[in-house]
C-alpha atoms as a PDB file:
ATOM      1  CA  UNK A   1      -5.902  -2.652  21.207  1.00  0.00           C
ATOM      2  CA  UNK A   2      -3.001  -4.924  21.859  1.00  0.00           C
ATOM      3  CA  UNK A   3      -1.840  -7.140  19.225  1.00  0.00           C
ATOM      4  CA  UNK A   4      -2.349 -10.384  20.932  1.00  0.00           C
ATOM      5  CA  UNK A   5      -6.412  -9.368  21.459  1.00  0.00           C
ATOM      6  CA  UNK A   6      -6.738  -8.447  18.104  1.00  0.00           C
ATOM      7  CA  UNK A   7      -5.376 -11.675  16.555  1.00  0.00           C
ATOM      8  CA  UNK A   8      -8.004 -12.918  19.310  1.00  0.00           C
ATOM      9  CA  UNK A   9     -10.625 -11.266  18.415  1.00  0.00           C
ATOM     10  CA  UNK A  10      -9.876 -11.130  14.228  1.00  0.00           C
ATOM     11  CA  UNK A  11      -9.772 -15.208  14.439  1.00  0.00           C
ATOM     12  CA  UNK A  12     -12.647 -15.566  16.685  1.00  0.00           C
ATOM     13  CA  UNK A  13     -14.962 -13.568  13.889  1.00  0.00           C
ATOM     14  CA  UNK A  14     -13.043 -15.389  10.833  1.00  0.00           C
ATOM     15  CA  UNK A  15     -13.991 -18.298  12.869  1.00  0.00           C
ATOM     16  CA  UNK A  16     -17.184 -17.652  13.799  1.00  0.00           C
ATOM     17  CA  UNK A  17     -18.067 -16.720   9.601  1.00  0.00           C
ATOM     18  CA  UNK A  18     -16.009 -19.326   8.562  1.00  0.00           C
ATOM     19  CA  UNK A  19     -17.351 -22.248  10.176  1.00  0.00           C
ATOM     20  CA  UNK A  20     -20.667 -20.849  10.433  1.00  0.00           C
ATOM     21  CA  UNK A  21     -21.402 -21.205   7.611  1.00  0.00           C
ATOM     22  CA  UNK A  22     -20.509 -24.940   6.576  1.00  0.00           C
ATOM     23  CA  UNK A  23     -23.351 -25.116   9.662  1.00  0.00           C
ATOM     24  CA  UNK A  24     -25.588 -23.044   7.746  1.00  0.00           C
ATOM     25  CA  UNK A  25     -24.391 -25.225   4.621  1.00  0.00           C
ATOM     26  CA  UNK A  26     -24.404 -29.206   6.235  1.00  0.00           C
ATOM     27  CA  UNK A  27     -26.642 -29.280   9.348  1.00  0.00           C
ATOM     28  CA  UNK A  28     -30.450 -30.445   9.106  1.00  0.00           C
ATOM     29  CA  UNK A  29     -33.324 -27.917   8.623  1.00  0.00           C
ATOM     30  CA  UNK A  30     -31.106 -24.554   9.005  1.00  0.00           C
ATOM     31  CA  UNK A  31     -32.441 -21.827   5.593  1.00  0.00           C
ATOM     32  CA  UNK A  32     -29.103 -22.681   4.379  1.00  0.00           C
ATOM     33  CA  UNK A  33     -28.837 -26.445   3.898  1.00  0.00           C
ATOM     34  CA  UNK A  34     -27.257 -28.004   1.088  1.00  0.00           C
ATOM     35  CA  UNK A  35     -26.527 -24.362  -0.385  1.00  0.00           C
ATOM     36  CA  UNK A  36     -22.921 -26.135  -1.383  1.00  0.00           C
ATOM     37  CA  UNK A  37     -19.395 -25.360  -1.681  1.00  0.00           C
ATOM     38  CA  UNK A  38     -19.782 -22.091  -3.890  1.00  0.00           C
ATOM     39  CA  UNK A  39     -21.499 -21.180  -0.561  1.00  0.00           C
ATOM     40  CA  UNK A  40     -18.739 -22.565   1.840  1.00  0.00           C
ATOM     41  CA  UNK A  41     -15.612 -21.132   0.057  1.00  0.00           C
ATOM     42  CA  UNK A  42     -17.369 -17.615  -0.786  1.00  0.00           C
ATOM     43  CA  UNK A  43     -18.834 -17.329   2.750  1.00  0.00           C
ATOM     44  CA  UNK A  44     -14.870 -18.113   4.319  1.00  0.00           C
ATOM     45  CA  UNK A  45     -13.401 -15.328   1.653  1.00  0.00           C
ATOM     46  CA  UNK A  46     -15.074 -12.990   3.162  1.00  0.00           C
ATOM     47  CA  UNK A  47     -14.692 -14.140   6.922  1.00  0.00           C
ATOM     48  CA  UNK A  48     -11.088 -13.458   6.316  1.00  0.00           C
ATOM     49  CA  UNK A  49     -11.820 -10.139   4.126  1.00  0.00           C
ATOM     50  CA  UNK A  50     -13.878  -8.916   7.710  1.00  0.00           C
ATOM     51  CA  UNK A  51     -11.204 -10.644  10.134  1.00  0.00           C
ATOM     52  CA  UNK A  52      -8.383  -8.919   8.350  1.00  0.00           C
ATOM     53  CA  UNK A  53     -10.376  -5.708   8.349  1.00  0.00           C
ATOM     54  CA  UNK A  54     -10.638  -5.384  11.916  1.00  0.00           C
ATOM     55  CA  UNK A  55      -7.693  -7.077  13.329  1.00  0.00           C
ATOM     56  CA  UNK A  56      -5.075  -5.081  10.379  1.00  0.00           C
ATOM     57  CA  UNK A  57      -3.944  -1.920  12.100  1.00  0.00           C
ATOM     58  CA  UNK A  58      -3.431  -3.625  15.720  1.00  0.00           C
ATOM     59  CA  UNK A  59      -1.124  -7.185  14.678  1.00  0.00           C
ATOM     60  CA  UNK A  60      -1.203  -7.141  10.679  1.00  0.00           C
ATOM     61  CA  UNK A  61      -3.589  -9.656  10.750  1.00  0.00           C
ATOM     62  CA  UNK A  62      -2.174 -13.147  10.908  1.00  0.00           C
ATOM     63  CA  UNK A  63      -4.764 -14.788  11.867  1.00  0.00           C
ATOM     64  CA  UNK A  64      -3.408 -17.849  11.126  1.00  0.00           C
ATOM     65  CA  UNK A  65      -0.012 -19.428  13.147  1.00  0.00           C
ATOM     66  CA  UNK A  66       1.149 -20.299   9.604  1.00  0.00           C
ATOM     67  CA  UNK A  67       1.190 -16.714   8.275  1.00  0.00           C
ATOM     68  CA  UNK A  68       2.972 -15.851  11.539  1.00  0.00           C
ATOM     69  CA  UNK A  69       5.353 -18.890  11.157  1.00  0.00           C
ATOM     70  CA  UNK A  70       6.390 -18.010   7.336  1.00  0.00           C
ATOM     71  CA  UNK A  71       6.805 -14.081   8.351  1.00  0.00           C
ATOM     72  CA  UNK A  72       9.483 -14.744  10.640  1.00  0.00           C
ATOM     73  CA  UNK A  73      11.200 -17.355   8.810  1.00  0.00           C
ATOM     74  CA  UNK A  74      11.420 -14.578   5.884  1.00  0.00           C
ATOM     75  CA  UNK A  75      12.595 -11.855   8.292  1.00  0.00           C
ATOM     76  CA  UNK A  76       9.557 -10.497   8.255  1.00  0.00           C
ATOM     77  CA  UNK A  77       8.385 -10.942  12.026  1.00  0.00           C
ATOM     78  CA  UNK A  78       9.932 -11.136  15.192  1.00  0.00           C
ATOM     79  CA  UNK A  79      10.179 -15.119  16.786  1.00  0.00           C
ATOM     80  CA  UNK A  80      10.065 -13.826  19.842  1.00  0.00           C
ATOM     81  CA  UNK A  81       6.281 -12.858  19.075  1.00  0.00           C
ATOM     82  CA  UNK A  82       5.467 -16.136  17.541  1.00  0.00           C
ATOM     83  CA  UNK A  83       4.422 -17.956  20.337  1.00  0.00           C
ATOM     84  CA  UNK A  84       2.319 -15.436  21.833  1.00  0.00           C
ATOM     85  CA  UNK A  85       0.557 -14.528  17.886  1.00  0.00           C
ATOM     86  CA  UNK A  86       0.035 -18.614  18.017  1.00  0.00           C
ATOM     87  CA  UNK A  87      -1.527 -19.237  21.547  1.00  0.00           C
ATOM     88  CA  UNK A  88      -3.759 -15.632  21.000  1.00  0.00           C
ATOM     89  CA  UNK A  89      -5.179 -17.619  17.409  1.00  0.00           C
ATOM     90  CA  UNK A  90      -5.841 -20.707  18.895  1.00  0.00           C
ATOM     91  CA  UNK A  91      -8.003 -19.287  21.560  1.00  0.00           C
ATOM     92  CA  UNK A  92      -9.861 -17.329  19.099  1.00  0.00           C
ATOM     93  CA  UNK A  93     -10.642 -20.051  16.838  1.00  0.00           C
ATOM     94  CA  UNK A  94     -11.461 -21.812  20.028  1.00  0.00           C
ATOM     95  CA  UNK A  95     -14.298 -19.048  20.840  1.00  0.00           C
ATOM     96  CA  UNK A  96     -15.289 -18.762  17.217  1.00  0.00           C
ATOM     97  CA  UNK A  97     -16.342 -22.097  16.972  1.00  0.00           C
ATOM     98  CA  UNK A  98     -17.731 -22.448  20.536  1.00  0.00           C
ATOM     99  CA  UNK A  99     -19.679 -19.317  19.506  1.00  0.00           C
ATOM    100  CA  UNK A 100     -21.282 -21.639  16.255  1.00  0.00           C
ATOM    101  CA  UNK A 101     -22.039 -24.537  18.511  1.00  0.00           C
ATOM    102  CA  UNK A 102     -24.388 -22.244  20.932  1.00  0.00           C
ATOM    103  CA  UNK A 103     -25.979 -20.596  17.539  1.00  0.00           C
ATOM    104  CA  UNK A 104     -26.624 -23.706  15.368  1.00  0.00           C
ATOM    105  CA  UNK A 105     -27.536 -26.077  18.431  1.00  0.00           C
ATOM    106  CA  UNK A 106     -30.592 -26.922  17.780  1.00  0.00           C
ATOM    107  CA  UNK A 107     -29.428 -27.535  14.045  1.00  0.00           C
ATOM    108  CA  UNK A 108     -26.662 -29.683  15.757  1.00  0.00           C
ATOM    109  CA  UNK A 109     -29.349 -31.786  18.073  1.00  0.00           C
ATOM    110  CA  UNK A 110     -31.600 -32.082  14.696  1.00  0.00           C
ATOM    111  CA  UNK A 111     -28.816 -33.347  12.930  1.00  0.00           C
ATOM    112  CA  UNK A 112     -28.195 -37.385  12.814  1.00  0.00           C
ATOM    113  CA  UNK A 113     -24.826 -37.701  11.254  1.00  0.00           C
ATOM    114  CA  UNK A 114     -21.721 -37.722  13.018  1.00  0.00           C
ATOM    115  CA  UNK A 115     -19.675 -36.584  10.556  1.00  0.00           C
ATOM    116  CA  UNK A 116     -22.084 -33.466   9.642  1.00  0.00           C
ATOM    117  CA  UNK A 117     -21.891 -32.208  13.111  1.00  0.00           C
ATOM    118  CA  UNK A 118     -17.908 -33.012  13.233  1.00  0.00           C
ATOM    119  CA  UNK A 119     -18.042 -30.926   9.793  1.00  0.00           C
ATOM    120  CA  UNK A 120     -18.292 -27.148  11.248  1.00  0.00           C
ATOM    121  CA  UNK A 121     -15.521 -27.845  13.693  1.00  0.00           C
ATOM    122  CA  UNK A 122     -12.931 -29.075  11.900  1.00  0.00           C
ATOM    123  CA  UNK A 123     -11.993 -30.238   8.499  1.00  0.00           C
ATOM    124  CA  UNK A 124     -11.811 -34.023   6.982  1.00  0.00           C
ATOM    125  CA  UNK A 125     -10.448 -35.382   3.613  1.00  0.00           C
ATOM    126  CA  UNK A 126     -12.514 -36.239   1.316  1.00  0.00           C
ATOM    127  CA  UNK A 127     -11.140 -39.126   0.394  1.00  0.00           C
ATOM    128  CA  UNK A 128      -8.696 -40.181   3.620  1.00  0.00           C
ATOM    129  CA  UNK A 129      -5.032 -41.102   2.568  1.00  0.00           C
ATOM    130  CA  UNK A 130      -3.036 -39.209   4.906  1.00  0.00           C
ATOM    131  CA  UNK A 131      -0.166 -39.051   2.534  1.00  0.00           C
ATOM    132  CA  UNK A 132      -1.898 -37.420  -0.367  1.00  0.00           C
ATOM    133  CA  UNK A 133      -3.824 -35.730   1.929  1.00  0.00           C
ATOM    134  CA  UNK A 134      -0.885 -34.046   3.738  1.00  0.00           C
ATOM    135  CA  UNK A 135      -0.014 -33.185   0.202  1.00  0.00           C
ATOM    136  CA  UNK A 136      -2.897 -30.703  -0.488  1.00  0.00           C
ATOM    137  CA  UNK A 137      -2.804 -29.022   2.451  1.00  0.00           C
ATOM    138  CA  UNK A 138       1.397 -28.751   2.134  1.00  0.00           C
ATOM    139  CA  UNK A 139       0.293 -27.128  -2.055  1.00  0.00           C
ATOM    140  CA  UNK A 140      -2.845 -25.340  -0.754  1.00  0.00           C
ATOM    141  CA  UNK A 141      -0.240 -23.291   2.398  1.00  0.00           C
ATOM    142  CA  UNK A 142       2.550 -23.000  -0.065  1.00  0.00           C
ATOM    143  CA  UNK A 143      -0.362 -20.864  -2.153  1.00  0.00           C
ATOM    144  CA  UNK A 144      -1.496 -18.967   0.267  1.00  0.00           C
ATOM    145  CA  UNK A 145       1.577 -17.756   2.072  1.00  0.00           C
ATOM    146  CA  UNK A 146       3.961 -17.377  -1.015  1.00  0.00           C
ATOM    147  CA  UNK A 147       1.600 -14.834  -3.089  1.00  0.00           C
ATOM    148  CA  UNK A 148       0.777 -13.449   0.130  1.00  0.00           C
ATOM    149  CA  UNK A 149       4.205 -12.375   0.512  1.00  0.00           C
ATOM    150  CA  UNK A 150       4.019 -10.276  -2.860  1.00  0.00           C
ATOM    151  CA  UNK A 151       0.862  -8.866  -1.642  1.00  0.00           C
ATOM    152  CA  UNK A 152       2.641  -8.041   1.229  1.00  0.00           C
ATOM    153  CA  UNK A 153       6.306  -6.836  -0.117  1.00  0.00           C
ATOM    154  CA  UNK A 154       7.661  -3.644   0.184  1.00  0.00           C
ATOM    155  CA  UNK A 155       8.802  -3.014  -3.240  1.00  0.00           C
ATOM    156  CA  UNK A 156       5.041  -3.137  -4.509  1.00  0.00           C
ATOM    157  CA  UNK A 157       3.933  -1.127  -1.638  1.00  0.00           C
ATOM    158  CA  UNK A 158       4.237   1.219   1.858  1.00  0.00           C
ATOM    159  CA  UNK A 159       7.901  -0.355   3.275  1.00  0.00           C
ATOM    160  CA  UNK A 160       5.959  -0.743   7.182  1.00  0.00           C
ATOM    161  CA  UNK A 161       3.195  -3.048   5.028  1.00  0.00           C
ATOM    162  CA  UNK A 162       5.448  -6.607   5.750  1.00  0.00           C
ATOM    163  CA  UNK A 163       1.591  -8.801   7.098  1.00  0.00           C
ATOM    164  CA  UNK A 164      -1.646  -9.067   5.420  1.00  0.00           C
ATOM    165  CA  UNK A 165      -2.709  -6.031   7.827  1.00  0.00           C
ATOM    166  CA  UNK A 166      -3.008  -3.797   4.549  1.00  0.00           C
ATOM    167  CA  UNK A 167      -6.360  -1.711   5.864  1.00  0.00           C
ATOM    168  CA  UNK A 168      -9.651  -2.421   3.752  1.00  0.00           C
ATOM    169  CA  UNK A 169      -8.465  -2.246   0.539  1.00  0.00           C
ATOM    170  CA  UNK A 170      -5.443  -4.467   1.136  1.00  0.00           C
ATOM    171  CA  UNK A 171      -7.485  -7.048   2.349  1.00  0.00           C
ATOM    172  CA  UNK A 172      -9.292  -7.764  -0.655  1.00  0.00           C
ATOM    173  CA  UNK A 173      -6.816  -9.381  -2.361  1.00  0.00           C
ATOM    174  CA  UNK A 174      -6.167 -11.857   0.653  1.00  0.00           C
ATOM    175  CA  UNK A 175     -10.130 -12.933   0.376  1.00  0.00           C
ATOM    176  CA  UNK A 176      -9.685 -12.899  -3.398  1.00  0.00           C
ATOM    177  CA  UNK A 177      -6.725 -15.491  -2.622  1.00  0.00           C
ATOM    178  CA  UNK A 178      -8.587 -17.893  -0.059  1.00  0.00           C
ATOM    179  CA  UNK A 179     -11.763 -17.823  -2.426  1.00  0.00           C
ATOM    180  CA  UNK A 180      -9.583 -19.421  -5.450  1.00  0.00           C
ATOM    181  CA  UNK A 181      -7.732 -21.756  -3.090  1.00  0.00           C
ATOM    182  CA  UNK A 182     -11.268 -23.202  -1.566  1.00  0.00           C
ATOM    183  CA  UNK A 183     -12.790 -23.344  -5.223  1.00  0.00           C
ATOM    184  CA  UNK A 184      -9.352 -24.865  -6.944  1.00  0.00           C
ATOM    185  CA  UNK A 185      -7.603 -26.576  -4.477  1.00  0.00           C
ATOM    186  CA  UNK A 186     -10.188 -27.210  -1.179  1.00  0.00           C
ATOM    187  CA  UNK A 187     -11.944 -30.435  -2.622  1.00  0.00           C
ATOM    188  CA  UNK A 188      -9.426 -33.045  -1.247  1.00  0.00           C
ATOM    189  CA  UNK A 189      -9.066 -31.890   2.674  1.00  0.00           C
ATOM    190  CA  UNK A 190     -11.423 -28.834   3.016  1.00  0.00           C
ATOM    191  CA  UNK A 191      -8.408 -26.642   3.010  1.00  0.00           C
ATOM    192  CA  UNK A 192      -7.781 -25.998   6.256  1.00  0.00           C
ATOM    193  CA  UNK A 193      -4.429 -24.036   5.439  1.00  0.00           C
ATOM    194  CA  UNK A 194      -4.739 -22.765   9.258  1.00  0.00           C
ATOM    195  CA  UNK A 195      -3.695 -25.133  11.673  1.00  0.00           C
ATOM    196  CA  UNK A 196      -5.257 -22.608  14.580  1.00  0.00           C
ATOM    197  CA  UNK A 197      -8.610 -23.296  12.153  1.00  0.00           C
ATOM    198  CA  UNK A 198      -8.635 -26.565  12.447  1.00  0.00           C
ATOM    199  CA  UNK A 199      -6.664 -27.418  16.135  1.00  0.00           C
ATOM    200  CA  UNK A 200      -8.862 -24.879  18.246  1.00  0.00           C
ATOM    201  CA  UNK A 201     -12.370 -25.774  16.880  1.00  0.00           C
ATOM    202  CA  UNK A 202     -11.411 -29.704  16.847  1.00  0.00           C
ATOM    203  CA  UNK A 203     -10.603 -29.013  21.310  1.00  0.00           C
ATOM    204  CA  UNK A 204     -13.970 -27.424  20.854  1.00  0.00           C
ATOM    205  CA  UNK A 205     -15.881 -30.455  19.469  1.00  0.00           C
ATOM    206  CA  UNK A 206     -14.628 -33.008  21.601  1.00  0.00           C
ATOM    207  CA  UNK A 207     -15.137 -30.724  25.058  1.00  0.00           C
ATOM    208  CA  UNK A 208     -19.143 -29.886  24.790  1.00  0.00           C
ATOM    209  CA  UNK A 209     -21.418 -32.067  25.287  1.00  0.00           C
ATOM    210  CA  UNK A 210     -23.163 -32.422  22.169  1.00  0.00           C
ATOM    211  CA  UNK A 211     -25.597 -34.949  21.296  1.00  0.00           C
ATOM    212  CA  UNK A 212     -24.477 -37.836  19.190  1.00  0.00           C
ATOM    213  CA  UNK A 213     -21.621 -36.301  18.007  1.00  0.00           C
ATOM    214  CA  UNK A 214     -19.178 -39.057  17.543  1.00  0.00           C
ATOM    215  CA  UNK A 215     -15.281 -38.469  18.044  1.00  0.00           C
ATOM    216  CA  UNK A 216     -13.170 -35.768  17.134  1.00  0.00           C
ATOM    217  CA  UNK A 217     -10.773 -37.857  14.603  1.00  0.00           C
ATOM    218  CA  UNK A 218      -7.103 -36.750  16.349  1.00  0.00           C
ATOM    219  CA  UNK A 219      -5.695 -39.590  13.943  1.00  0.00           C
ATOM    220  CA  UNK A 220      -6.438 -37.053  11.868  1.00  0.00           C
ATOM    221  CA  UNK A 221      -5.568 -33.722  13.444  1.00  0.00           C
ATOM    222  CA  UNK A 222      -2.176 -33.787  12.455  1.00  0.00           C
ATOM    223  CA  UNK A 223      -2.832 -33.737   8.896  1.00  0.00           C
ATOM    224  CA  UNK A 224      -3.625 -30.020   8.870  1.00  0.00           C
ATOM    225  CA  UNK A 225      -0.815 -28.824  11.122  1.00  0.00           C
ATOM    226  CA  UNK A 226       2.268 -31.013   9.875  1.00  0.00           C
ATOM    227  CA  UNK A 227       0.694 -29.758   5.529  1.00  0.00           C
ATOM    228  CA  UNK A 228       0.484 -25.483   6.694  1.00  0.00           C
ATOM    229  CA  UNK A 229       3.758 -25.753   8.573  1.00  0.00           C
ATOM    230  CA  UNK A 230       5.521 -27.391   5.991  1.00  0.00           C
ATOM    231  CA  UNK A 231       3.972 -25.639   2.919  1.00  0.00           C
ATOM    232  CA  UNK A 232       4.530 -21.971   4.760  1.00  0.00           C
ATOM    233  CA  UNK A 233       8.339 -23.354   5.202  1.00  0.00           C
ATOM    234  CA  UNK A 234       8.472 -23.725   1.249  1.00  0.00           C
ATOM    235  CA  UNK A 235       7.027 -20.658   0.753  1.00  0.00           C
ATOM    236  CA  UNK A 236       9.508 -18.570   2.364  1.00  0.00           C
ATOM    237  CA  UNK A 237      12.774 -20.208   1.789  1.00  0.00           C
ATOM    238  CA  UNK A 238      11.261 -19.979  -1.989  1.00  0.00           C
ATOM    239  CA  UNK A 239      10.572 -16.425  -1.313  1.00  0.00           C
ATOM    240  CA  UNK A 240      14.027 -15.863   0.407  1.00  0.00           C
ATOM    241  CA  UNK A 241      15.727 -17.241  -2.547  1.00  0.00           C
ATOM    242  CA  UNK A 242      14.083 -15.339  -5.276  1.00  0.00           C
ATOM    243  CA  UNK A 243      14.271 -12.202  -2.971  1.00  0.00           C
ATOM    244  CA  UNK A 244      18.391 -12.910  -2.944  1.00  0.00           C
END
């Protein structure tokens, strides 16, 4: 499998896990509803525990344009390879969440609320000031990317192990990691952390022609692309620096 088809395919199934279940968890009448956030942030852990599974020994498991991003600013990846990582998670999430849509639509057509069917597309603060807002998501990325790196380094493990694609084992960590990110630091913005996560499902929601389902919030959308690309920056010039 080529690398660029199994970041594809690896997001589409974190993607399709992921943001099925906050369907499961928010839309009307599904056996799931109002299960909560114990449900929502244990249900994504594993998403990327099975996504990182599958796509591991083909790309090392990105999944995520941020973890591709803060790999090659730490020497870690090649840029040439970023775009082509980026575009191939995009259009997974993109699938992933188109995939939801078609399982939970009659949950969707049930449902009244706008913002409940906006919910298992894309992510939405809590409490919206886009400042503090950015903020999470810049301390949530930082998180996620810097002890990734010393899941990842070479001195604690096999020198070709420089991703997250660490085989079955390896992996568990990295769901370990999102889990205590969702439960500690997820309450403000929904943790996006994955601007592929939120950007791809987001196109989704405002293409199909769902019933009632308000807008898509792209005064918004930035929010969870500018925070991951700036807290996966800090993360590896931090990890650079200590590495020195």
């Amino acid at each position: 499998m080529s690398p660029y088809l199994a970041e594809f395919i690896g997001t589409a199934i974190m993607i399709l896990l992921g943001n099925g279940v906050v369907a499961n968890v928010v839309l009307k009448g599904t056996k799931g509803n109002n299960s909560g956030w114990i449900v929502i942030t244990t249900a994504w852990a594993l998403a990327v525990f099975v996504a990182v599974v599958v796509a591991g020994p083909y790309s090392g498991a990105h999944l995520n344009p941020i973890v591709t991003l803060g790999a090659a600013i730490a020497h870690k990846f090649a840029w040439n390879l970023v775009p082509y990582y980026v575009l191939s998670q995009i259009a997974g999430a993109m699938l992933g969440s188109f995939l939801v849509w078609l399982m939970y639509k009659d949950h969707f057509d049930a449902t009244d609320d706008p913002g409940l069917k906006a919910a298992p597309f894309a992510t939405a603060p809590a409490i919206r000031n886009k400042i503090s807002n950015l903020f999470s998501e810049i301390i949530g990325t930082f998180v996620l990317i810097f002890v990734i790196f010393y899941f990842t380094d070479p001195s604690f493990g096999k020198p070709e192990l420089t991703t997250i694609g660490m085989g079955s084992m390896g992996a568990i960590p990295v769901a370990f990691l999102v889990w205590v990110i969702g439960l500690s630091l997820g309450g403000t913005t929904g943790y996006a952390i994955n601007p592929a996560r939120d950007l791809g499902p987001r196109i989704i929601h405002s293409l199909i022609p769902m019933k009632g389902k308000g807008n898509s919030d792209w005064s918004y959308a930035w929010v969870p692309i500018i925070g991951p690309v700036i807290g996966s920056t800090l993360a590896a010039l931090l990890y650079l620096a200590l590495k020195a």
